[in-house]
N, C-alpha and C. Protein backbone atom coordinates (compact mmCIF):
# COMPACT_ATOMS: atom_id res chain seq x y z
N UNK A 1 4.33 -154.54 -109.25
CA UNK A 1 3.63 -154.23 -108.00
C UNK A 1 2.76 -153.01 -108.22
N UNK A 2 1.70 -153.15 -107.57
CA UNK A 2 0.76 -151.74 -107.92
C UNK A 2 1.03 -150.33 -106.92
N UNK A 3 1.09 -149.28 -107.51
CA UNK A 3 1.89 -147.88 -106.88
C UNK A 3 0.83 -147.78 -105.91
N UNK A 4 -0.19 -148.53 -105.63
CA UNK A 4 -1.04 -148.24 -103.95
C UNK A 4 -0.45 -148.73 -103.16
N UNK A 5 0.38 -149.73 -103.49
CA UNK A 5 1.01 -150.39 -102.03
C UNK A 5 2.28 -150.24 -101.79
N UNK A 6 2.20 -149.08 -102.74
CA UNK A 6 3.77 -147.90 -101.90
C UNK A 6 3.50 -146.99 -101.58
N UNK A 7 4.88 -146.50 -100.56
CA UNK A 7 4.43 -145.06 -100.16
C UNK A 7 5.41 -144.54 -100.01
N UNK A 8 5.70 -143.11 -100.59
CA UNK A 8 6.95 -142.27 -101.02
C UNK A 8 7.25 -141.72 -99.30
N UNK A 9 8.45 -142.33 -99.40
CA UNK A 9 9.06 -141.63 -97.86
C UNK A 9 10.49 -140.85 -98.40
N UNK A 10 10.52 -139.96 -97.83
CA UNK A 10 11.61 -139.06 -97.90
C UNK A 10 12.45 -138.88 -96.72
N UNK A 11 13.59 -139.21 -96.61
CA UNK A 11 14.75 -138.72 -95.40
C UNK A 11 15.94 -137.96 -95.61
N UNK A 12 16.19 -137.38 -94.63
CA UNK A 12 16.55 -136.49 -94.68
C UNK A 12 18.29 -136.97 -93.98
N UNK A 13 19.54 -136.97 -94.53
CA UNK A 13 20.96 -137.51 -94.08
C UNK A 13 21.47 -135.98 -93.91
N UNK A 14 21.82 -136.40 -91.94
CA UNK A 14 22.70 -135.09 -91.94
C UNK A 14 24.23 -135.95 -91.39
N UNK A 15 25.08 -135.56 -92.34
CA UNK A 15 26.69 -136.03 -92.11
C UNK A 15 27.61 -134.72 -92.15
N UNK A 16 27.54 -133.87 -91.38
CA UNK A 16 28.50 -133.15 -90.87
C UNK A 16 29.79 -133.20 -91.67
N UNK A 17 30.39 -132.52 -92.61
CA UNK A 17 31.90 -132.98 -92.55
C UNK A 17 31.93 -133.60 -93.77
N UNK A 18 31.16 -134.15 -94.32
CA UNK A 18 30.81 -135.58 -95.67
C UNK A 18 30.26 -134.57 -96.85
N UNK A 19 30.91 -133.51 -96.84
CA UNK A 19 30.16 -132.88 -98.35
C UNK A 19 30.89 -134.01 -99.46
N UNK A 20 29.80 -134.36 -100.36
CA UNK A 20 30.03 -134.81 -101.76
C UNK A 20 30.23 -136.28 -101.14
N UNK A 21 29.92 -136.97 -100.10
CA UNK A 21 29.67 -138.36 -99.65
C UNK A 21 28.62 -139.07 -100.64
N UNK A 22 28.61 -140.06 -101.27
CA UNK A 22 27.35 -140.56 -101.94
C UNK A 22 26.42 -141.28 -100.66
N UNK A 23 25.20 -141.18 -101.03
CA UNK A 23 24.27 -141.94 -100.16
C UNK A 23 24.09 -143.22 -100.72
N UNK A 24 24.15 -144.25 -100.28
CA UNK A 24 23.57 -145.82 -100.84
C UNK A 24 22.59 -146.45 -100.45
N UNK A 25 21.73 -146.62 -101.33
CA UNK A 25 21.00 -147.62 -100.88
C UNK A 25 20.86 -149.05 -102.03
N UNK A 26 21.01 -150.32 -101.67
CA UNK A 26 20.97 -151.10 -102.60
C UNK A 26 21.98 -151.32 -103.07
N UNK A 27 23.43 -150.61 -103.29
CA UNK A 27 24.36 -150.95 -104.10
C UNK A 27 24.66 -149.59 -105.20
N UNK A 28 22.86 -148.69 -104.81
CA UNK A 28 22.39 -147.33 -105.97
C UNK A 28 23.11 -146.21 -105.28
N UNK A 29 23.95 -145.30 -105.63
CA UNK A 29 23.84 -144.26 -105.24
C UNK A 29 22.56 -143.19 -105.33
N UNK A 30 22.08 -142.70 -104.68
CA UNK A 30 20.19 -142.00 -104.57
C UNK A 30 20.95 -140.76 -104.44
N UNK A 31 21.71 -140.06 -103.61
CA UNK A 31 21.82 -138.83 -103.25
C UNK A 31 23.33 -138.77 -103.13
N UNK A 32 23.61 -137.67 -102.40
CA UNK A 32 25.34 -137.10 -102.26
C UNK A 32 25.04 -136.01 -101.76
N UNK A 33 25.53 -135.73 -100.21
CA UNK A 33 25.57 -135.13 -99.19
C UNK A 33 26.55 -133.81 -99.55
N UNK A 34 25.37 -132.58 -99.47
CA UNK A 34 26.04 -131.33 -99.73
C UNK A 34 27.11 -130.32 -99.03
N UNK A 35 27.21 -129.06 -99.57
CA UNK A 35 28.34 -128.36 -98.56
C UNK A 35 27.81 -128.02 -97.24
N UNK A 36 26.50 -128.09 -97.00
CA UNK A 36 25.69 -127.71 -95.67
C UNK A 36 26.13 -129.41 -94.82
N UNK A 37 26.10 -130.20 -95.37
CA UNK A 37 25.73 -131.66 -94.79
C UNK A 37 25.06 -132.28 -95.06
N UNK A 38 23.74 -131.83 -95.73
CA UNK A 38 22.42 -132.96 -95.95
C UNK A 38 22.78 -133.06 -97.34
N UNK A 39 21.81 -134.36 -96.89
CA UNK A 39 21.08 -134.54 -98.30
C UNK A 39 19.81 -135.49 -98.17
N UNK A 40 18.61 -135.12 -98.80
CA UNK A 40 17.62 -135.75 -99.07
C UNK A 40 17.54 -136.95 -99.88
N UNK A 41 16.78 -138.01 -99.39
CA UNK A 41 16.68 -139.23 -100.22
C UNK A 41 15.22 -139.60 -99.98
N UNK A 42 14.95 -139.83 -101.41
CA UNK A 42 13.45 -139.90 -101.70
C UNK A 42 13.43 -141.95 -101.99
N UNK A 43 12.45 -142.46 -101.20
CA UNK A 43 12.12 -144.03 -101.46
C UNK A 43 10.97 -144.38 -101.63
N UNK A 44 10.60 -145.25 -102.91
CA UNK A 44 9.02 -145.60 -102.59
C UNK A 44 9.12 -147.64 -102.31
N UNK A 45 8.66 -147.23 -100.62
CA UNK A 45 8.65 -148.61 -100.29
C UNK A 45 7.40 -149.09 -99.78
N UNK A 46 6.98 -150.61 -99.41
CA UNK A 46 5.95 -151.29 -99.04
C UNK A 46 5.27 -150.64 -97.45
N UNK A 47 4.07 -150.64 -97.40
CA UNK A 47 4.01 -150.10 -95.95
C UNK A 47 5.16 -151.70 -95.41
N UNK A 48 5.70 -150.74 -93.83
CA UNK A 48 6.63 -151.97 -93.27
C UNK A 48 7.46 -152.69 -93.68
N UNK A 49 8.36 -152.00 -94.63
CA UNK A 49 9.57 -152.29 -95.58
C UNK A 49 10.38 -151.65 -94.30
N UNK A 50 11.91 -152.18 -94.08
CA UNK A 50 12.36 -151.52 -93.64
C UNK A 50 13.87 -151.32 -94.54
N UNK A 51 14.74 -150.14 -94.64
CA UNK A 51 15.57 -149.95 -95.08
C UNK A 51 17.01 -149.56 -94.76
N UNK A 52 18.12 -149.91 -95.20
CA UNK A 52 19.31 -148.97 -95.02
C UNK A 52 19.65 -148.50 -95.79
N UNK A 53 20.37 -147.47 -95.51
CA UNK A 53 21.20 -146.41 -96.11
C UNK A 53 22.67 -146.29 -95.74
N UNK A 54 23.54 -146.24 -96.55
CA UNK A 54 24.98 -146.09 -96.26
C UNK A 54 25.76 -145.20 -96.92
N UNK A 55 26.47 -144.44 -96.22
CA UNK A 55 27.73 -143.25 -96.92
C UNK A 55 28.33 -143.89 -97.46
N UNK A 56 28.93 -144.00 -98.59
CA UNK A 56 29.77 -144.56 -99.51
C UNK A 56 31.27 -143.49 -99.06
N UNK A 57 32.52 -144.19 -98.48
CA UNK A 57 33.48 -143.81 -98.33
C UNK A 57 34.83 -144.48 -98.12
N UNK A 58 34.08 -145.43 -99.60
CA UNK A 58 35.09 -146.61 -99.87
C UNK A 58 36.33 -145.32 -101.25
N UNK A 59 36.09 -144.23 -101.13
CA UNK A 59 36.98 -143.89 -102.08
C UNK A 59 37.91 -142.76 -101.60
N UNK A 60 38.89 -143.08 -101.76
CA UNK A 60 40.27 -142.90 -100.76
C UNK A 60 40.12 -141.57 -99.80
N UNK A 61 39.69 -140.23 -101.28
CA UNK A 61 39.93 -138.84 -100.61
C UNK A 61 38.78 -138.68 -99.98
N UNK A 62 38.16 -139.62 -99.73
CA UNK A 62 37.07 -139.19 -98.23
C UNK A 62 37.68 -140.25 -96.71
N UNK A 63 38.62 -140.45 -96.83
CA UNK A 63 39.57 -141.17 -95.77
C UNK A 63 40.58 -140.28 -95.06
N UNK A 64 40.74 -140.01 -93.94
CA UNK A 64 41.56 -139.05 -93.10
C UNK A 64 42.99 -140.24 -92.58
């Protein structure tokens, strides 16, 4: 695909509470949510792509 018909979007995950949470997208871990809460995730998608993102907290010691 040619890099004109992407466009780098960046977001910004605030999870409170989730330090060291991985971010998912795809199945990829992209990021992991710091001791503040955030974490930034950088995507280069189609104009009008739409996407999700998911906390990964399939691993035990992030379970209460």
């Amino acid at each position: 695909m040619d890099n004109a018909q992407l466009k780098r979007s960046v977001v910004a995950v605030r999870a409170p509470g989730g330090s060291g949470l991985p971010v998912m997208h795809l199945g990829r871990e992209l990021a992991r949510i710091d001791e503040a809460g955030m974490a930034l995730v950088h995507l280069d998608l189609k104009v009008g792509e739409t996407f999700t993102l998911m906390l990964d907290t399939s691993d035990p010691k992030y379970r209460t």
